[in-house]
C-alpha atoms as a PDB file:
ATOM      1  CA  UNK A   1      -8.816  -3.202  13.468  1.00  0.00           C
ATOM      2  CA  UNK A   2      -6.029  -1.184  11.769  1.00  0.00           C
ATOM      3  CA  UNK A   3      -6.819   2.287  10.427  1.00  0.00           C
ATOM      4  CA  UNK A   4      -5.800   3.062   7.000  1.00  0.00           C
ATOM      5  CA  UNK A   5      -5.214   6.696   5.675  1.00  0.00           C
ATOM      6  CA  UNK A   6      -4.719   7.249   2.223  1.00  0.00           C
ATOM      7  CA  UNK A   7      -4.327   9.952   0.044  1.00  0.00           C
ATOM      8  CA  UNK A   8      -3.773  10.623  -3.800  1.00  0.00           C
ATOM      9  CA  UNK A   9      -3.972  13.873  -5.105  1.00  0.00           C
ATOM     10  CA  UNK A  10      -6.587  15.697  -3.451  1.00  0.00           C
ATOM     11  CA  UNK A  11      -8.669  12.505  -2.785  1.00  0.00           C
ATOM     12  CA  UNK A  12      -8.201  11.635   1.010  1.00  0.00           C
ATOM     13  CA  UNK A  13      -9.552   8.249   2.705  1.00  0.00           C
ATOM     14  CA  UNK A  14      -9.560   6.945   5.568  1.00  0.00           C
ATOM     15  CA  UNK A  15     -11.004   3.521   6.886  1.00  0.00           C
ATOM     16  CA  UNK A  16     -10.854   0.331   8.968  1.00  0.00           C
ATOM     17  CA  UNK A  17      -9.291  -2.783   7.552  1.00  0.00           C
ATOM     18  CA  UNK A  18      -9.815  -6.306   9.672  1.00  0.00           C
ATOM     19  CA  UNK A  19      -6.175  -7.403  10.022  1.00  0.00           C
ATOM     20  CA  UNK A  20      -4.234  -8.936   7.571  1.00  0.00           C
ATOM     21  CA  UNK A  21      -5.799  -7.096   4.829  1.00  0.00           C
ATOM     22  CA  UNK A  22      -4.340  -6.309   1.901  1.00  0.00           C
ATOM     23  CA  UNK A  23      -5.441  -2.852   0.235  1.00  0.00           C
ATOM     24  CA  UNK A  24      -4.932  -3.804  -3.402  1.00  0.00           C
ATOM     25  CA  UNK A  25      -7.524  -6.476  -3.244  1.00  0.00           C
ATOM     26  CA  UNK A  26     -10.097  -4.645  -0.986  1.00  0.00           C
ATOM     27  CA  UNK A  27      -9.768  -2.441  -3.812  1.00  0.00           C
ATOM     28  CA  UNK A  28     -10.322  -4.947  -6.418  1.00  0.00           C
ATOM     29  CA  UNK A  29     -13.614  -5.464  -5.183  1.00  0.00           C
ATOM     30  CA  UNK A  30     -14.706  -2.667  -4.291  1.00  0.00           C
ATOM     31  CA  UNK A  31     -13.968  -2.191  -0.740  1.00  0.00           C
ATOM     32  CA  UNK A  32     -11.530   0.270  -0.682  1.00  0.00           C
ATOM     33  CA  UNK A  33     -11.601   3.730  -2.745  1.00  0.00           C
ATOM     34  CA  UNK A  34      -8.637   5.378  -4.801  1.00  0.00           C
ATOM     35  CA  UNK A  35      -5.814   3.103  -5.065  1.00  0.00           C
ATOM     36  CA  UNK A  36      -4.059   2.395  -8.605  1.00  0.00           C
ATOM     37  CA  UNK A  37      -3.612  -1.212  -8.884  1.00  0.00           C
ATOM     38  CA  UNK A  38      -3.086  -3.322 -12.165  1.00  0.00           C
ATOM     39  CA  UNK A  39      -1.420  -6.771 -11.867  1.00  0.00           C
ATOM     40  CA  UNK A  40      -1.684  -7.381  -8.189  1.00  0.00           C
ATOM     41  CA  UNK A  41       1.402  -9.667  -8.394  1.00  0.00           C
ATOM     42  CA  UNK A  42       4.237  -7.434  -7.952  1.00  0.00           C
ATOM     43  CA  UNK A  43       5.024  -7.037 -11.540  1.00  0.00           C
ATOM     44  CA  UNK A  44       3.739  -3.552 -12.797  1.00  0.00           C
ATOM     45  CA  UNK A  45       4.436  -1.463 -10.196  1.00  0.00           C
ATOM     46  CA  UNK A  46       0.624   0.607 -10.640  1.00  0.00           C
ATOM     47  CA  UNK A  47       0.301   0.079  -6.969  1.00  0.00           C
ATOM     48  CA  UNK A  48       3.446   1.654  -5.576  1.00  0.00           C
ATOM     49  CA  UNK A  49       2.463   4.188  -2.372  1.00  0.00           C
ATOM     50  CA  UNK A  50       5.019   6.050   0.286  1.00  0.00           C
ATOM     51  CA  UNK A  51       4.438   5.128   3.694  1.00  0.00           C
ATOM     52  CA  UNK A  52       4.174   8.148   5.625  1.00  0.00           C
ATOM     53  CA  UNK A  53       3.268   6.591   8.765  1.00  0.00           C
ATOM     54  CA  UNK A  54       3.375   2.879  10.398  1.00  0.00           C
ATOM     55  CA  UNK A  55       6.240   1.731   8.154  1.00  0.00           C
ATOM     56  CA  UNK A  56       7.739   0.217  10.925  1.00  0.00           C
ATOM     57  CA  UNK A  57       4.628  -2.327  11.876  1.00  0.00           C
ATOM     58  CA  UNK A  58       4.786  -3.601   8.221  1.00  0.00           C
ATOM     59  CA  UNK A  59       7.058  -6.798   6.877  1.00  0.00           C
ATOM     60  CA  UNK A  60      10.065  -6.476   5.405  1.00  0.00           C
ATOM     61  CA  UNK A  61      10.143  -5.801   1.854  1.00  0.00           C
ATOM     62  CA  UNK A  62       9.900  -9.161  -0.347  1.00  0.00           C
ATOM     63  CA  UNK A  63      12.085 -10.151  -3.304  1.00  0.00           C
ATOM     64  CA  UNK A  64       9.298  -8.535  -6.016  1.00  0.00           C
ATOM     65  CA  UNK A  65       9.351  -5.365  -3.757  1.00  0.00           C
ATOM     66  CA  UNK A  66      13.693  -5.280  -3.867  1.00  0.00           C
ATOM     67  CA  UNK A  67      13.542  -6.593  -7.658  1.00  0.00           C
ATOM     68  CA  UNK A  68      10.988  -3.419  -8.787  1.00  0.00           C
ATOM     69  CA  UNK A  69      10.966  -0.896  -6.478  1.00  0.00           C
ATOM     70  CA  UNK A  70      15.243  -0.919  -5.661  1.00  0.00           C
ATOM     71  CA  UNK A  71      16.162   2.288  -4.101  1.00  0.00           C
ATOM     72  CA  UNK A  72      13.133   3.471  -3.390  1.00  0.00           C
ATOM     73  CA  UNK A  73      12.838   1.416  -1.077  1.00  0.00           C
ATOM     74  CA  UNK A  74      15.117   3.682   1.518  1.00  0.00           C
ATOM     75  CA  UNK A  75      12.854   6.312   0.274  1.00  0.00           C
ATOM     76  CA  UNK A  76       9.832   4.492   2.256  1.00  0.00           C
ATOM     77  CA  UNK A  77       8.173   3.443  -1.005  1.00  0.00           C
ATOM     78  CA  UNK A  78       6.415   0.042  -1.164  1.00  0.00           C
ATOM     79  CA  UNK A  79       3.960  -2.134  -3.202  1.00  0.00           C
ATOM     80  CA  UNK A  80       0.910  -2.210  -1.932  1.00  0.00           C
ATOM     81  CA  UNK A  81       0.014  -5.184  -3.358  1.00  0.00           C
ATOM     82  CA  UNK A  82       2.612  -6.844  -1.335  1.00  0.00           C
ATOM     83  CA  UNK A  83       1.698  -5.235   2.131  1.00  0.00           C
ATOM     84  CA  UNK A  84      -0.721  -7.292   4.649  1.00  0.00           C
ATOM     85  CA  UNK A  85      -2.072  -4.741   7.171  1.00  0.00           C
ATOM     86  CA  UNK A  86      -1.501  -5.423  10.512  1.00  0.00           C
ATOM     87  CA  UNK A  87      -0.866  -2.023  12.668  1.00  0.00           C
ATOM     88  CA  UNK A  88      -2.786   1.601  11.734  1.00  0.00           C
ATOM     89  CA  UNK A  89      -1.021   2.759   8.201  1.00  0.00           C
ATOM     90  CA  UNK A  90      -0.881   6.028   5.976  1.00  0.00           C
ATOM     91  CA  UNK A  91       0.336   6.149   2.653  1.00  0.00           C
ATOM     92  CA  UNK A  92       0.026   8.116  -0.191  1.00  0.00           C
ATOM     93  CA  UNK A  93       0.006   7.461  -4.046  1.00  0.00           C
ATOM     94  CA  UNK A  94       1.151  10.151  -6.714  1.00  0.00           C
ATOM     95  CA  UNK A  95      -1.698  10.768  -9.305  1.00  0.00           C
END
Protein backbone atom coordinates (compact mmCIF):
# COMPACT_ATOMS: atom_id res chain seq x y z
CA UNK A 1 0.00 0.00 0.00
CA UNK A 2 1.44 3.42 -0.99
CA UNK A 3 2.62 5.78 1.75
CA UNK A 4 1.43 9.24 1.63
CA UNK A 5 3.29 12.24 3.34
CA UNK A 6 1.73 15.40 3.52
CA UNK A 7 2.35 18.54 4.92
CA UNK A 8 0.65 22.08 5.16
CA UNK A 9 1.94 24.56 7.28
CA UNK A 10 3.12 23.07 10.33
CA UNK A 11 0.54 20.19 10.15
CA UNK A 12 2.49 17.00 8.97
CA UNK A 13 0.72 13.53 8.00
CA UNK A 14 1.61 10.67 7.04
CA UNK A 15 -0.46 7.43 6.15
CA UNK A 16 -1.25 4.36 4.04
CA UNK A 17 -3.57 4.63 1.10
CA UNK A 18 -4.84 1.09 -0.66
CA UNK A 19 -3.87 1.78 -4.28
CA UNK A 20 -5.62 3.76 -6.55
CA UNK A 21 -6.72 6.14 -4.00
CA UNK A 22 -7.41 9.39 -4.51
CA UNK A 23 -6.57 11.88 -1.50
CA UNK A 24 -9.25 14.48 -2.18
CA UNK A 25 -12.01 12.04 -1.60
CA UNK A 26 -10.43 10.09 1.37
CA UNK A 27 -10.57 13.48 2.59
CA UNK A 28 -14.09 14.11 1.81
CA UNK A 29 -15.02 11.56 4.11
CA UNK A 30 -13.04 11.74 6.53
CA UNK A 31 -10.22 9.49 5.91
CA UNK A 32 -7.54 11.60 5.33
CA UNK A 33 -6.52 14.82 7.53
CA UNK A 34 -5.47 18.41 6.21
CA UNK A 35 -6.01 18.69 2.62
CA UNK A 36 -7.96 21.83 1.07
CA UNK A 37 -10.36 20.53 -1.34
CA UNK A 38 -13.59 22.31 -2.71
CA UNK A 39 -15.04 21.12 -6.07
CA UNK A 40 -13.28 17.85 -6.49
CA UNK A 41 -13.68 18.19 -10.30
CA UNK A 42 -10.75 20.05 -11.38
CA UNK A 43 -12.38 23.37 -11.51
CA UNK A 44 -11.35 25.47 -8.37
CA UNK A 45 -8.05 24.71 -7.95
CA UNK A 46 -8.50 24.49 -3.62
CA UNK A 47 -6.71 21.23 -3.95
CA UNK A 48 -3.51 22.17 -5.72
CA UNK A 49 -0.23 20.46 -3.73
CA UNK A 50 3.71 20.31 -4.96
CA UNK A 51 4.96 16.97 -5.29
CA UNK A 52 8.08 16.78 -3.50
CA UNK A 53 8.60 13.22 -3.90
CA UNK A 54 7.17 10.24 -6.24
CA UNK A 55 6.18 12.61 -9.05
CA UNK A 56 7.49 10.34 -11.36
CA UNK A 57 5.10 7.13 -10.35
CA UNK A 58 2.05 9.45 -10.92
CA UNK A 59 0.01 9.91 -14.50
CA UNK A 60 0.54 12.44 -16.65
CA UNK A 61 -1.17 15.56 -16.05
CA UNK A 62 -4.88 15.60 -17.59
CA UNK A 63 -6.48 18.33 -19.71
CA UNK A 64 -8.22 20.08 -16.29
CA UNK A 65 -4.67 19.83 -14.70
CA UNK A 66 -2.91 21.73 -18.19
CA UNK A 67 -6.19 24.01 -18.52
CA UNK A 68 -5.81 25.35 -14.53
CA UNK A 69 -2.70 24.73 -13.25
CA UNK A 70 -0.46 25.82 -16.82
CA UNK A 71 3.03 26.49 -15.86
CA UNK A 72 3.03 25.26 -12.77
CA UNK A 73 2.96 22.36 -13.89
CA UNK A 74 7.02 22.33 -14.66
CA UNK A 75 7.09 23.63 -11.21
CA UNK A 76 5.85 19.99 -9.94
CA UNK A 77 2.45 21.37 -8.93
CA UNK A 78 -0.64 19.17 -9.42
CA UNK A 79 -4.37 18.73 -8.50
CA UNK A 80 -4.88 16.46 -6.15
CA UNK A 81 -8.13 15.81 -7.01
CA UNK A 82 -6.92 14.50 -10.24
CA UNK A 83 -4.07 12.18 -8.85
CA UNK A 84 -4.89 8.25 -8.25
CA UNK A 85 -2.17 6.94 -5.89
CA UNK A 86 -0.32 4.24 -7.01
CA UNK A 87 3.55 4.42 -5.75
CA UNK A 88 4.62 6.08 -2.04
CA UNK A 89 3.93 10.11 -2.54
CA UNK A 90 4.80 13.45 -0.61
CA UNK A 91 3.33 16.60 -1.27
CA UNK A 92 2.76 19.62 0.33
CA UNK A 93 -0.07 22.32 0.28
CA UNK A 94 0.55 26.14 1.10
CA UNK A 95 -1.81 27.30 3.98
Amino acid sequence: MPKITFHRGDFHHEQTVKENANLVVLAGTKQFPGIKYGCGMGRCTKCVSKIIKGAEHLSEPNWKEVKMLGDKLKEGYRLTCQLFITADLELEQEE
